[in-house]
Protein backbone atom coordinates (compact mmCIF):
# COMPACT_ATOMS: atom_id res chain seq x y z
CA UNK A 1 -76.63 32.38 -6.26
CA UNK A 2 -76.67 35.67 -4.07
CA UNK A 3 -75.52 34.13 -0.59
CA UNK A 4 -76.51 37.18 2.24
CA UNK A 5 -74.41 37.44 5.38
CA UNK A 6 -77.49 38.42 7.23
CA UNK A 7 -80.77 39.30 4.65
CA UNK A 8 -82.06 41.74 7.66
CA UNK A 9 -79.65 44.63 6.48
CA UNK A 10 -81.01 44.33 3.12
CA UNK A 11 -83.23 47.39 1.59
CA UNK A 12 -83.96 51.25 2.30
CA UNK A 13 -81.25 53.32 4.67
CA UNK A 14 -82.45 56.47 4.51
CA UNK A 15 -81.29 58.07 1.25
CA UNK A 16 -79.68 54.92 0.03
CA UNK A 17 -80.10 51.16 -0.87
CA UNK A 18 -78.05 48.44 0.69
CA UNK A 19 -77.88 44.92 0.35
CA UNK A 20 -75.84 42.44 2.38
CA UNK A 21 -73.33 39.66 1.10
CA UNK A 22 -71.45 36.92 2.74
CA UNK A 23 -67.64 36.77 2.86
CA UNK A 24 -66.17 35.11 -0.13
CA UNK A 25 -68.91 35.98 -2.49
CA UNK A 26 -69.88 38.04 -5.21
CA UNK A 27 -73.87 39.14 -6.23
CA UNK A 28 -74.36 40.75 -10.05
CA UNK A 29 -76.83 43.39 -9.91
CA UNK A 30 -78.89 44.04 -13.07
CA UNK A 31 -80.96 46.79 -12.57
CA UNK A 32 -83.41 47.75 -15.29
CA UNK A 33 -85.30 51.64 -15.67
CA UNK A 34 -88.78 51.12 -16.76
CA UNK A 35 -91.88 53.25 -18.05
CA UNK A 36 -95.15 52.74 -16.71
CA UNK A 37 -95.89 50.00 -19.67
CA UNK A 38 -93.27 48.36 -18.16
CA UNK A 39 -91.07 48.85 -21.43
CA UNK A 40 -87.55 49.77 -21.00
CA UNK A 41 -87.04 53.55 -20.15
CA UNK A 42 -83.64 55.18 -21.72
CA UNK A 43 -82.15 57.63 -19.34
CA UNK A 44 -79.24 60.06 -20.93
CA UNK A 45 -77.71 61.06 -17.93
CA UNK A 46 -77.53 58.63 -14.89
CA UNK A 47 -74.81 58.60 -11.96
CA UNK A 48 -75.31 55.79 -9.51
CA UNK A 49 -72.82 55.60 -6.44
CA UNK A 50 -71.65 53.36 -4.54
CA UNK A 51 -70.30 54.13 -0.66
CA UNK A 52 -68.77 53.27 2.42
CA UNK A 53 -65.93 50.83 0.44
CA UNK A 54 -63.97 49.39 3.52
CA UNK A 55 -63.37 46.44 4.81
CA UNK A 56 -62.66 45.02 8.72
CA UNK A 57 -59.30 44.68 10.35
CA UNK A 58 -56.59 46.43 9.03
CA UNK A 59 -55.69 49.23 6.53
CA UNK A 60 -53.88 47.95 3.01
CA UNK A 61 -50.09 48.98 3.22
CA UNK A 62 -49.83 52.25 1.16
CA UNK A 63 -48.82 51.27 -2.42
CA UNK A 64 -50.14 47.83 -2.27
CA UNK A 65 -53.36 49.05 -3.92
CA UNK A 66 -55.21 46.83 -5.61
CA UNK A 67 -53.51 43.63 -3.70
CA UNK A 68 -53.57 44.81 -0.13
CA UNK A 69 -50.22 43.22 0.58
CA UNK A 70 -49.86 42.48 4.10
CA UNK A 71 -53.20 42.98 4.93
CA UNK A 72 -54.78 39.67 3.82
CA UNK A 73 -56.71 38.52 5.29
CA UNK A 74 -59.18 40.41 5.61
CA UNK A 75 -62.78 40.69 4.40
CA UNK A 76 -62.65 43.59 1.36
CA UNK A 77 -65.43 44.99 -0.79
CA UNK A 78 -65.11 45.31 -4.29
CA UNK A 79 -67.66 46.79 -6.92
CA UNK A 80 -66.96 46.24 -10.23
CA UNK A 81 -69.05 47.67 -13.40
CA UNK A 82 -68.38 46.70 -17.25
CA UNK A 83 -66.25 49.79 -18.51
CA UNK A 84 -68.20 49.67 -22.28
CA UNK A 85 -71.40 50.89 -19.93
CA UNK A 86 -69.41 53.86 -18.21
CA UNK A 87 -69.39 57.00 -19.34
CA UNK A 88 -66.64 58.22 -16.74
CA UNK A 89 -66.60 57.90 -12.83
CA UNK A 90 -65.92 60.19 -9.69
CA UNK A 91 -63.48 59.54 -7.43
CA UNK A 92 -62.43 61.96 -4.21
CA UNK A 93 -59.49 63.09 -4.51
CA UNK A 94 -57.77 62.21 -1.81
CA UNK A 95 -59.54 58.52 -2.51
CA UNK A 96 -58.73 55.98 -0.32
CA UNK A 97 -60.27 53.18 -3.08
CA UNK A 98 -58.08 51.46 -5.08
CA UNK A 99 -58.84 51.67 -8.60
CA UNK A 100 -58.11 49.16 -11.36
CA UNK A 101 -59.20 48.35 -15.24
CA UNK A 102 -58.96 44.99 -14.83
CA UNK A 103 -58.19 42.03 -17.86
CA UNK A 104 -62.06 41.06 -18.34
CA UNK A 105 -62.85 45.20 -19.51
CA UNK A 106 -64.40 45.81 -15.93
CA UNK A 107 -63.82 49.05 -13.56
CA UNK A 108 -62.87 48.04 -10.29
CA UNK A 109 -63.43 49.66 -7.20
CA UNK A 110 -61.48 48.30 -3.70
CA UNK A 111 -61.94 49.37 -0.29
CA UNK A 112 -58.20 49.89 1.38
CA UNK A 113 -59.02 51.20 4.73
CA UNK A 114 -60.85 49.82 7.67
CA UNK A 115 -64.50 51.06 8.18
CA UNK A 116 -66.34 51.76 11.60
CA UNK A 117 -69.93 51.86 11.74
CA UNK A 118 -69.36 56.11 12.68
CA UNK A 119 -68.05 56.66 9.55
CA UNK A 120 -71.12 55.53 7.47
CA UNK A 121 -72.75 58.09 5.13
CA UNK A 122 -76.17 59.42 5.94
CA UNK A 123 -76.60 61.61 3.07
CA UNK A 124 -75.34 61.14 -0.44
CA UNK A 125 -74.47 65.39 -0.89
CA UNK A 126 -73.85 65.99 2.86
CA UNK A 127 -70.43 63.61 2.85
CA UNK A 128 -67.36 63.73 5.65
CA UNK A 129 -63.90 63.78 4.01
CA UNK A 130 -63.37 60.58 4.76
CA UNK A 131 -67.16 59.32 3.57
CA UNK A 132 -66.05 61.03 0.01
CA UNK A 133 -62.55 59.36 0.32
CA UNK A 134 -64.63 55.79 0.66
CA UNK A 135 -67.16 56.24 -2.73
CA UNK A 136 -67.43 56.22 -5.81
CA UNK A 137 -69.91 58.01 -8.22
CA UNK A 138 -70.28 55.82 -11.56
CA UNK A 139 -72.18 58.35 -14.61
CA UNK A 140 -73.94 56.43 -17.65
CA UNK A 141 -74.89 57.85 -20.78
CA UNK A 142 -78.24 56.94 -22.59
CA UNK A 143 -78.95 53.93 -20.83
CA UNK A 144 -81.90 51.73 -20.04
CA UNK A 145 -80.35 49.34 -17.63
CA UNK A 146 -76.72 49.08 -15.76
CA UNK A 147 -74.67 45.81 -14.44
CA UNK A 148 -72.76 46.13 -11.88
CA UNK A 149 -71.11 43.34 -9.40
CA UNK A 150 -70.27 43.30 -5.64
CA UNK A 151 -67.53 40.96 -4.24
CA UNK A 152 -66.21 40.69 -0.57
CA UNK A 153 -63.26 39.29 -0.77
CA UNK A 154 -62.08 36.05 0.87
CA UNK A 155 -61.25 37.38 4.29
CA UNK A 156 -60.35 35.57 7.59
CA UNK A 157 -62.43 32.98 9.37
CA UNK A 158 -65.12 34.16 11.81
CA UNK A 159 -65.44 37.51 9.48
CA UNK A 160 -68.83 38.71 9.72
CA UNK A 161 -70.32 40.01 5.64
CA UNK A 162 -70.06 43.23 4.46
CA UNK A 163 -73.24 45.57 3.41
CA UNK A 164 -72.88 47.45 -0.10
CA UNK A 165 -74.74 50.75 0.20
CA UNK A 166 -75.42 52.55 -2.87
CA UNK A 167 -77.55 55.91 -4.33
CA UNK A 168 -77.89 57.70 -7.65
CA UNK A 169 -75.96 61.11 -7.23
CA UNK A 170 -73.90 62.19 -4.58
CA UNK A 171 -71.44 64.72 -3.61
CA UNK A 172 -68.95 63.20 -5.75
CA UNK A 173 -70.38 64.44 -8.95
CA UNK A 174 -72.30 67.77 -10.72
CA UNK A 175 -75.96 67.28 -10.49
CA UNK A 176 -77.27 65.11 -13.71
CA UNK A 177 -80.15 67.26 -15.00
């Protein structure tokens, strides 16, 4: 059940998607590339992104990556995508996401650093240092459909949600032709 923070910050932002999820919960995006019959559509290149991975409060303790030591609680945001779909991924870097293969076969992708709504990406090739440092550029080979899940992470009570905001290509990676 995809539980929203506040629905209103769903859809379009510009260049990019975003949708909106409560603290303490997780959404699983399937998202399916289609022909004009409606039949699936197999691309053989694909890089989808994902940005702006932070998190409210505090910074994680450097080398506590992917627990956060100290930090908790606070209100992280996690994407994670199976690693049999994933050709390779994209990472700045002087990244400031933790990264993690974790025990089910999945990629995982932490924020580690606090975010502030002037730091948020307006362009997926036109990206700050520290915009780069907070994404992640996911490429897929010959596929018709990618799975990928969102978490924020149990965080502190009163936390407001956290907004995933993702694009195909970015800055992050070589052009997909």
């Amino acid at each position: 059940i995809y539980v929203p923070w506040n629905s209103v910050n769903n859809g379009k932002l510009g260049s990019f998607g975003q949708i909106n999820l409560a603290t303490d919960q997780s959404v699983t995006l399937d998202i399916s590339f289609v022909d004009d019959s409606m039949d699936p559509f197999v691309l053989t290149k694909l890089d989808f992104s994902f940005f702006d991975l932070d998190q409210d409060i505090c910074d994680c303790p450097v080398g506590s990556c992917p627990t956060c030591g100290t930090c908790r609680p606070v209100a992280r945001e996690m994407v994670s995508v199976p690693s049999a779909e994933v050709e390779t991924y994209f990472l700045d870097a002087n990244t400031l996401v933790c990264y993690n293969l974790n025990g089910v076969g999945e990629h995982e992708f932490k924020s580690t650093v606090r975010g502030l709504a002037d730091d948020n990406p307006e362009d997926p090739f036109q990206l700050t240092s520290v915009q780069s440092q907070k994404s992640v550029t996911i490429r897929y080979s010959s596929r018709s459909s990618i799975t990928a899940t969102f978490k924020v992470i149990k965080d502190r009570i009163g936390s407001t949600g956290r907004n995933i905001v993702f694009a195909g290509s970015s800055a992050l990676s070589e052009c997909v032709p």
